[in-house]
PDB file of N, CA and C in Angstrom:
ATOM      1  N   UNK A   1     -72.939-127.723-136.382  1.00  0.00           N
ATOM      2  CA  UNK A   1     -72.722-128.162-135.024  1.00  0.00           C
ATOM      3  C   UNK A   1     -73.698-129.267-134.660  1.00  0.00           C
ATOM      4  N   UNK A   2     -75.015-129.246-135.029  1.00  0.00           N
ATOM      5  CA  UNK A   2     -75.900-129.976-134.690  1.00  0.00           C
ATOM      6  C   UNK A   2     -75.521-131.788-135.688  1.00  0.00           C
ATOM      7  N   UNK A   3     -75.398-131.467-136.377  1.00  0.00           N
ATOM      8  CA  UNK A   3     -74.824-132.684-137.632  1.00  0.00           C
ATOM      9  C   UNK A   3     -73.633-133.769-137.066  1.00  0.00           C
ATOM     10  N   UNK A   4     -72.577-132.581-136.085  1.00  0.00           N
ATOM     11  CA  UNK A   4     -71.442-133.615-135.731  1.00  0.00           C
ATOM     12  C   UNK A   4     -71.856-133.928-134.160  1.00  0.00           C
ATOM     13  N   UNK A   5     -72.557-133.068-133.835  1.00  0.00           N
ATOM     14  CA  UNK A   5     -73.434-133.851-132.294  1.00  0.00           C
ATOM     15  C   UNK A   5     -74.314-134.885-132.593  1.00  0.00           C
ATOM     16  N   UNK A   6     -74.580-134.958-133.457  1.00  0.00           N
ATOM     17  CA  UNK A   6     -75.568-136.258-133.665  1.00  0.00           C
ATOM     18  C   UNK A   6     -74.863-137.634-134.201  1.00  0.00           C
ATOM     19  N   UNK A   7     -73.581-137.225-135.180  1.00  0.00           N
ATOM     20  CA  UNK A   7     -72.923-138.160-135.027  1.00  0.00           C
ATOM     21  C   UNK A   7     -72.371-138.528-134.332  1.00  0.00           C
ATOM     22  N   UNK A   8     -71.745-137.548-133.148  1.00  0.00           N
ATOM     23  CA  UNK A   8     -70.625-138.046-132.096  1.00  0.00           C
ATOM     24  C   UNK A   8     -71.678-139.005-130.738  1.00  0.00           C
ATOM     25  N   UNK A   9     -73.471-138.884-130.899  1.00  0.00           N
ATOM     26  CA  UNK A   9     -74.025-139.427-130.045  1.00  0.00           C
ATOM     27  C   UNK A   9     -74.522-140.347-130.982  1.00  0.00           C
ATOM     28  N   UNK A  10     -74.182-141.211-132.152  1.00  0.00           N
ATOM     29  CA  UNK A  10     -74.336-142.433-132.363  1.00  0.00           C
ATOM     30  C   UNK A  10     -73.544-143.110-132.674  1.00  0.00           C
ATOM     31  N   UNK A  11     -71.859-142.676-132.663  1.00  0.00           N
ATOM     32  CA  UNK A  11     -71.242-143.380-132.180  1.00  0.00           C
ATOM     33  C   UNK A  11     -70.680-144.079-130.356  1.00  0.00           C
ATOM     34  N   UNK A  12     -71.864-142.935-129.555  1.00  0.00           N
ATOM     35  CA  UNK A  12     -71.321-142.812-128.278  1.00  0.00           C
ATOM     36  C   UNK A  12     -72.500-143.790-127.791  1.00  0.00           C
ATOM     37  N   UNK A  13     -73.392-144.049-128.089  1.00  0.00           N
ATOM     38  CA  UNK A  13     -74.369-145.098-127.850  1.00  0.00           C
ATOM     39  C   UNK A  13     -74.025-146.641-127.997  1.00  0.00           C
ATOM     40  N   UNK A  14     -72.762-146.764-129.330  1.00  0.00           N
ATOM     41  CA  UNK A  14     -72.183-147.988-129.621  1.00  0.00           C
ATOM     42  C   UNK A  14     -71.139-148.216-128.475  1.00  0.00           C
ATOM     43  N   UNK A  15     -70.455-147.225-127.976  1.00  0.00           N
ATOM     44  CA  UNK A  15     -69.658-147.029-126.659  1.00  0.00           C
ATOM     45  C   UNK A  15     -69.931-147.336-125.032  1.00  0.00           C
ATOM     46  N   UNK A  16     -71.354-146.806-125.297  1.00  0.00           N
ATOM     47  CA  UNK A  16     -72.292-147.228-123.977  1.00  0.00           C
ATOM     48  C   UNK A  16     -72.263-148.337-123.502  1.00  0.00           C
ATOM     49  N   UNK A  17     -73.090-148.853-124.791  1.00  0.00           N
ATOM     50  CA  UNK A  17     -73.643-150.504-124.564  1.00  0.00           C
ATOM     51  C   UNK A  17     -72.917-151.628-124.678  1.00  0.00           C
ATOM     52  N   UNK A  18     -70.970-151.187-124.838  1.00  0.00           N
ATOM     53  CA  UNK A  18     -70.179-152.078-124.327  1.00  0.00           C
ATOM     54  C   UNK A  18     -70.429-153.191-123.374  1.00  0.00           C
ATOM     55  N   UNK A  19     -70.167-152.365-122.196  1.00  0.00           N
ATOM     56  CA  UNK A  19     -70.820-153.666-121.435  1.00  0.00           C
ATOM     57  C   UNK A  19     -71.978-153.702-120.771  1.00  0.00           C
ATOM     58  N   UNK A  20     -72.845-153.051-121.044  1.00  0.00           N
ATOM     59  CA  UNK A  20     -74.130-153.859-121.288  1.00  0.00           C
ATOM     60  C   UNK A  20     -73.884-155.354-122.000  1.00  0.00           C
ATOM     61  N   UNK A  21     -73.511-155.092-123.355  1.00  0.00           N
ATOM     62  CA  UNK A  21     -73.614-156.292-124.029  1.00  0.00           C
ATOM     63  C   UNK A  21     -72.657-157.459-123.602  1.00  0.00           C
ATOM     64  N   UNK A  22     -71.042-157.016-123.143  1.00  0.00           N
ATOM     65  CA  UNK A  22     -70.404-157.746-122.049  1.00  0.00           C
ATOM     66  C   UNK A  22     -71.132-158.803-121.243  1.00  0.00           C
ATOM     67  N   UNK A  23     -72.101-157.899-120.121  1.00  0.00           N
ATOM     68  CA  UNK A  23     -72.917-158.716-119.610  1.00  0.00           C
ATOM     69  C   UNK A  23     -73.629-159.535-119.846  1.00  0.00           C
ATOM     70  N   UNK A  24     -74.271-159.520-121.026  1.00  0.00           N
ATOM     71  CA  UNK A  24     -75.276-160.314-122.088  1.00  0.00           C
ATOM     72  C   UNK A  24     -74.665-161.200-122.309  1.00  0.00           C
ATOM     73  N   UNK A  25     -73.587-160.993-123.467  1.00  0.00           N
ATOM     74  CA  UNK A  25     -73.160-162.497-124.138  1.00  0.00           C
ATOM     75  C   UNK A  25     -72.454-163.069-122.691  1.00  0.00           C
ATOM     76  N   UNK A  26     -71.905-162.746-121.768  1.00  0.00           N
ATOM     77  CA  UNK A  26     -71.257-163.673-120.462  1.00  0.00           C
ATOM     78  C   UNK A  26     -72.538-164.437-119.900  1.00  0.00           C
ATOM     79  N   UNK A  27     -73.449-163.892-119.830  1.00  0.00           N
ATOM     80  CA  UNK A  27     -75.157-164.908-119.715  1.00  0.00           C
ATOM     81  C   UNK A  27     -75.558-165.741-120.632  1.00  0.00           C
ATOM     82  N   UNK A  28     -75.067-165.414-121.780  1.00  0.00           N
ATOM     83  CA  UNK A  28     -75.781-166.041-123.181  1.00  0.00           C
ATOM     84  C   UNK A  28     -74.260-167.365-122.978  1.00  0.00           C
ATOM     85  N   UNK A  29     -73.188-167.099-122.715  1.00  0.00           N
ATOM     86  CA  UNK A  29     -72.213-167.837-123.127  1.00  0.00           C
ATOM     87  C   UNK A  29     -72.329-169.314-122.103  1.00  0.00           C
ATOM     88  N   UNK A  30     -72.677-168.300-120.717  1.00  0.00           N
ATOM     89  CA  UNK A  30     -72.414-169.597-119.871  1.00  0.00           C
ATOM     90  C   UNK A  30     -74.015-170.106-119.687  1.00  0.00           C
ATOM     91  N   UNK A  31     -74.632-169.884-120.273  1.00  0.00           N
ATOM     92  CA  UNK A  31     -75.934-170.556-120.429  1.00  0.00           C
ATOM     93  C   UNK A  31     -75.923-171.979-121.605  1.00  0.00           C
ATOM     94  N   UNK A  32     -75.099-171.268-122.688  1.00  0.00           N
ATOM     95  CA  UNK A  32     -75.307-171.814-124.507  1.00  0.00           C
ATOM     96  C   UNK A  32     -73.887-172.404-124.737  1.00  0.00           C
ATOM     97  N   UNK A  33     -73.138-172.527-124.174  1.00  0.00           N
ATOM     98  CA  UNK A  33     -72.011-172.381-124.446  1.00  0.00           C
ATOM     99  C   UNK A  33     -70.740-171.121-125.064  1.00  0.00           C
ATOM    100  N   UNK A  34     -69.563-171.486-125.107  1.00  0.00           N
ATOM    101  CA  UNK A  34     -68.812-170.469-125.976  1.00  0.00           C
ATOM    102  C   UNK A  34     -68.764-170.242-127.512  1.00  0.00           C
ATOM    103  N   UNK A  35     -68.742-171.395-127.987  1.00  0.00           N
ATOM    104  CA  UNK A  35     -69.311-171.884-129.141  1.00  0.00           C
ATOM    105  C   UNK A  35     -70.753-170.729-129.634  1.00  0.00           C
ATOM    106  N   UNK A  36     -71.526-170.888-129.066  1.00  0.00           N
ATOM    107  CA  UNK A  36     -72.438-170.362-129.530  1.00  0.00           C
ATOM    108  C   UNK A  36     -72.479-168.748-129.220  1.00  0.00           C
ATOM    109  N   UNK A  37     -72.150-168.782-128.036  1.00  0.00           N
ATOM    110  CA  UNK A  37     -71.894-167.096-127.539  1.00  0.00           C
ATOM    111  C   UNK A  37     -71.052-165.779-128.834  1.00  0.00           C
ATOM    112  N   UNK A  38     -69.992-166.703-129.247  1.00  0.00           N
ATOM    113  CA  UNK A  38     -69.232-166.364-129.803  1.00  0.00           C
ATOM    114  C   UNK A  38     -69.660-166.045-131.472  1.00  0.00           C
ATOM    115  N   UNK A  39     -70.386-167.476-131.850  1.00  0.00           N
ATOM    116  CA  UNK A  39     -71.221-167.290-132.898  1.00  0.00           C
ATOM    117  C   UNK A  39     -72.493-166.042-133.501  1.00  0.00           C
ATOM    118  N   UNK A  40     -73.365-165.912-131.827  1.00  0.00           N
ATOM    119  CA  UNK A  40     -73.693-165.094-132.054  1.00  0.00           C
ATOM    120  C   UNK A  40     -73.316-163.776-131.803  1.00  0.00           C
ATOM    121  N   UNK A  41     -72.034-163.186-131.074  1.00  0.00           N
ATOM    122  CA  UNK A  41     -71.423-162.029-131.473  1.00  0.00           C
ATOM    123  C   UNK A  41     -71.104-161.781-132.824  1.00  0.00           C
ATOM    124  N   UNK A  42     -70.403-162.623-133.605  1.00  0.00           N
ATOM    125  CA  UNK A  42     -70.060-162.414-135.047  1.00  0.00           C
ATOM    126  C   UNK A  42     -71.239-162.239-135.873  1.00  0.00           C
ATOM    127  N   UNK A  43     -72.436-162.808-135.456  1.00  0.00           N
ATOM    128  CA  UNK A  43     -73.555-162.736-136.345  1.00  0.00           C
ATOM    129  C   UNK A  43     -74.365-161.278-135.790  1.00  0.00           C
ATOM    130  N   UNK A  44     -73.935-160.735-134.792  1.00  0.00           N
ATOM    131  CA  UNK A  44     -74.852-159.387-134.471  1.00  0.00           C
ATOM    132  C   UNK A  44     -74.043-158.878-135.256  1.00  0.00           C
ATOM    133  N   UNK A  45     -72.680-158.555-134.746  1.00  0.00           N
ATOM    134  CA  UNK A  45     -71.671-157.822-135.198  1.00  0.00           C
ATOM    135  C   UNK A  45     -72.096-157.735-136.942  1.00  0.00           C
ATOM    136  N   UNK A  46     -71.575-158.556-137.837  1.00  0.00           N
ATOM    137  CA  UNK A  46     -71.883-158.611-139.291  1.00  0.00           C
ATOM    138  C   UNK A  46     -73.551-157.830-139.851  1.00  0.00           C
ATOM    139  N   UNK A  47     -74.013-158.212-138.882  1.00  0.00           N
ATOM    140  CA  UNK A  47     -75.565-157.716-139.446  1.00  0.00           C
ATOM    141  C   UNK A  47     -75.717-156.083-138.886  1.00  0.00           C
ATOM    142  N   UNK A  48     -75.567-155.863-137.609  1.00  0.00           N
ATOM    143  CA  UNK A  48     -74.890-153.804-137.567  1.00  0.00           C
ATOM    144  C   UNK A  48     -74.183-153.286-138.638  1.00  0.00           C
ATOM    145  N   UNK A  49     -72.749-154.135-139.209  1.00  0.00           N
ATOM    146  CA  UNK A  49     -72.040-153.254-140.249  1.00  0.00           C
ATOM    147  C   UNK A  49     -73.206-153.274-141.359  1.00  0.00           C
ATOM    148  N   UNK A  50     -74.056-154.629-141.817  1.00  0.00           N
ATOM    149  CA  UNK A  50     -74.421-154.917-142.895  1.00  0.00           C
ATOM    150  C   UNK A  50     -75.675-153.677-143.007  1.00  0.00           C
ATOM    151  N   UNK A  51     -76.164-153.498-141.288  1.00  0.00           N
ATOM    152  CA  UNK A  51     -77.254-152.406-141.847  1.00  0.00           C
ATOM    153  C   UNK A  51     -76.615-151.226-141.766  1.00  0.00           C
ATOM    154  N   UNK A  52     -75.548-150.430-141.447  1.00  0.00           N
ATOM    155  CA  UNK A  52     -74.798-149.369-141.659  1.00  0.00           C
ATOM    156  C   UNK A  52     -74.681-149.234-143.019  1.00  0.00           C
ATOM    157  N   UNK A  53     -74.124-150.032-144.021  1.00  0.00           N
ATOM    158  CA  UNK A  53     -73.536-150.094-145.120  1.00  0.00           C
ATOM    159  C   UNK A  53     -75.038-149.854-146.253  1.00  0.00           C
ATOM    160  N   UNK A  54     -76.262-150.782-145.770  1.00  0.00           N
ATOM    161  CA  UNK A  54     -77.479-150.404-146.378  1.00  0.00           C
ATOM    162  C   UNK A  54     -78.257-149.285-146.422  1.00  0.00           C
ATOM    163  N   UNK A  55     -77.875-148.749-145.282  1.00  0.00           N
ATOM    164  CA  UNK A  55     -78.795-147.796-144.630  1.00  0.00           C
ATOM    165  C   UNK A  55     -78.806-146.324-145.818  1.00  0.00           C
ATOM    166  N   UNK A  56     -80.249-145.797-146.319  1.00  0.00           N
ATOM    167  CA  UNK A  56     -79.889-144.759-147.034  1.00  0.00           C
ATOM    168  C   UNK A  56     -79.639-143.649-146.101  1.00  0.00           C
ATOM    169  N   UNK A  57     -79.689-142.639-146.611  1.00  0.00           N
ATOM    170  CA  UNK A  57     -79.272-141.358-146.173  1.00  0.00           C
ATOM    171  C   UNK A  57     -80.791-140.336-146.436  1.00  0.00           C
ATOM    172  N   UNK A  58     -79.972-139.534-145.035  1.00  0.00           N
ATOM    173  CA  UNK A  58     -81.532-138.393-144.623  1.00  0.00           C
ATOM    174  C   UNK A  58     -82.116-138.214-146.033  1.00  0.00           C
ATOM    175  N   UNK A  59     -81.969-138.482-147.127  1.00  0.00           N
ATOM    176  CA  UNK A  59     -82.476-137.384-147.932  1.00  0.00           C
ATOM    177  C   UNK A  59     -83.461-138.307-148.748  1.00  0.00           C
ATOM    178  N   UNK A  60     -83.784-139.447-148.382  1.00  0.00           N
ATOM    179  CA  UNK A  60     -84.173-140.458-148.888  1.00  0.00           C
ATOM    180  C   UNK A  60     -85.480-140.820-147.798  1.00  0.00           C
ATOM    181  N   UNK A  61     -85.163-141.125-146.832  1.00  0.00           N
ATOM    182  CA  UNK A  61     -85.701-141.989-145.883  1.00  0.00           C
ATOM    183  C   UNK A  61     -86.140-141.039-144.700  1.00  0.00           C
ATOM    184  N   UNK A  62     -85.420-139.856-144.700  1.00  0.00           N
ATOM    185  CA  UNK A  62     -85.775-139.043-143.292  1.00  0.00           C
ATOM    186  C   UNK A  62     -85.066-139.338-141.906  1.00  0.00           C
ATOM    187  N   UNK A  63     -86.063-139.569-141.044  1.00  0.00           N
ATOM    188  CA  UNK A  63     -85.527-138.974-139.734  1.00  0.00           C
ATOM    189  C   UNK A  63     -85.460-140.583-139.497  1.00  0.00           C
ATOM    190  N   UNK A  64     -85.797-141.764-140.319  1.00  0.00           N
ATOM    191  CA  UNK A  64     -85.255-143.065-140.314  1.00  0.00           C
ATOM    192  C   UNK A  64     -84.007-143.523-140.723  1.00  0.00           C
ATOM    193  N   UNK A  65     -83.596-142.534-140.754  1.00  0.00           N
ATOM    194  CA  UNK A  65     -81.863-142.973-141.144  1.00  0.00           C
ATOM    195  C   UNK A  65     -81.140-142.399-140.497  1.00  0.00           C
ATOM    196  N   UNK A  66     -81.376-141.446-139.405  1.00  0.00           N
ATOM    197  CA  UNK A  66     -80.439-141.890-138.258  1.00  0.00           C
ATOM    198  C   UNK A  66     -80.745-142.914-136.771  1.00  0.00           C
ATOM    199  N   UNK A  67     -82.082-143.171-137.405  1.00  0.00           N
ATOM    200  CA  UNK A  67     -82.696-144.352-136.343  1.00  0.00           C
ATOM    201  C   UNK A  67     -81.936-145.448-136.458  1.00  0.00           C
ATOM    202  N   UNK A  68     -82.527-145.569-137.630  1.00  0.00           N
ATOM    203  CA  UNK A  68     -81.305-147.534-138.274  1.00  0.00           C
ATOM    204  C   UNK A  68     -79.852-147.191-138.094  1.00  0.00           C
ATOM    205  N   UNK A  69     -79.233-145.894-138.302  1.00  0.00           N
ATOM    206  CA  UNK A  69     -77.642-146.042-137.693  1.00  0.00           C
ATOM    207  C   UNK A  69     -77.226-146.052-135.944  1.00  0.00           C
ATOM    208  N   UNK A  70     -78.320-145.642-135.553  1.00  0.00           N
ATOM    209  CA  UNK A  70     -78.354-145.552-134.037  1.00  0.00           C
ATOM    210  C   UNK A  70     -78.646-147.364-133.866  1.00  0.00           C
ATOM    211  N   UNK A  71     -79.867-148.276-134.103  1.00  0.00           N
ATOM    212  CA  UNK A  71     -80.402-149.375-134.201  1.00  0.00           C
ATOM    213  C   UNK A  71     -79.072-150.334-134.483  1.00  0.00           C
ATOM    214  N   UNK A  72     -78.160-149.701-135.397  1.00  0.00           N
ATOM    215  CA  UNK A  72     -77.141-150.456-135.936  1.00  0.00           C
ATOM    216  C   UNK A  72     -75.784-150.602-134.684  1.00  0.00           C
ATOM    217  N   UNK A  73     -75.503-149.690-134.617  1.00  0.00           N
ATOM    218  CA  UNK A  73     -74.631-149.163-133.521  1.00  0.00           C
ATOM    219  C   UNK A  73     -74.954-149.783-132.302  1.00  0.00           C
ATOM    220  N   UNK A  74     -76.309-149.987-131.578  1.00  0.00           N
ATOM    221  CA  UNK A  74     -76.473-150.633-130.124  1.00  0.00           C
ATOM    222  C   UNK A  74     -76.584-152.249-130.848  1.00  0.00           C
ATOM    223  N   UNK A  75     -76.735-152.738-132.189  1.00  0.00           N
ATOM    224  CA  UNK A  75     -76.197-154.016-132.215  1.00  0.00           C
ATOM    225  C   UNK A  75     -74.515-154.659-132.017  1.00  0.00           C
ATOM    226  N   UNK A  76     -73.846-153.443-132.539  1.00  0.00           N
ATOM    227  CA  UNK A  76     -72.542-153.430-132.758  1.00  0.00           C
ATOM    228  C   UNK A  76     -72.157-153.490-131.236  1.00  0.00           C
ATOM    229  N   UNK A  77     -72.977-152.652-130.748  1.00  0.00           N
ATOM    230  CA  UNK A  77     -72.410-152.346-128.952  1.00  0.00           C
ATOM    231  C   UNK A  77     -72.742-153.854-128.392  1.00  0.00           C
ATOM    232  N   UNK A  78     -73.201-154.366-128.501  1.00  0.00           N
ATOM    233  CA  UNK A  78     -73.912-155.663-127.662  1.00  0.00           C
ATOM    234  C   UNK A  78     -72.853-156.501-128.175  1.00  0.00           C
ATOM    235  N   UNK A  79     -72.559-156.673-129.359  1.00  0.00           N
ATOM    236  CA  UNK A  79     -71.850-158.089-130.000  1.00  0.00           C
ATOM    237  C   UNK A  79     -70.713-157.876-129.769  1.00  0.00           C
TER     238      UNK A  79
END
């Protein structure tokens, strides 16, 4: 029980910070342009999956590997 609560609250953190990050890149966009706004969504975005995909597992790294998937996830949420 504790295992799928912890996953269902780091995927629910990537859910959160929807628009949070909404708000962000609409500041970042009409500041930098769209061009760039856009650029850097794809470049958060790519670098969350890229540290998901790196990230080892508890049995390796500890209680740092559900940090970096949480870390990963509020990048994913923003971009």
């Amino acid at each position: 029980t504790a295992q799928l609560l912890n996953a269902s609250a780091v995927f629910a953190v990537g859910f959160l910070m929807r628009p949070v990050g909404g708000w962000l890149m609409g500041i970042y966009g009409d500041r930098y342009g769209r061009k760039a706004g856009l650029t850097l969504s794809v470049t958060l975005m790519c670098a969350g999956s890229l540290l998901i995909a790196l990230t080892p597992g508890y049995a390796t790294i500890g209680v740092a590997a559900p940090a970096l998937l949480v870390l990963a996830r509020l990048m994913q949420g923003i971009s």
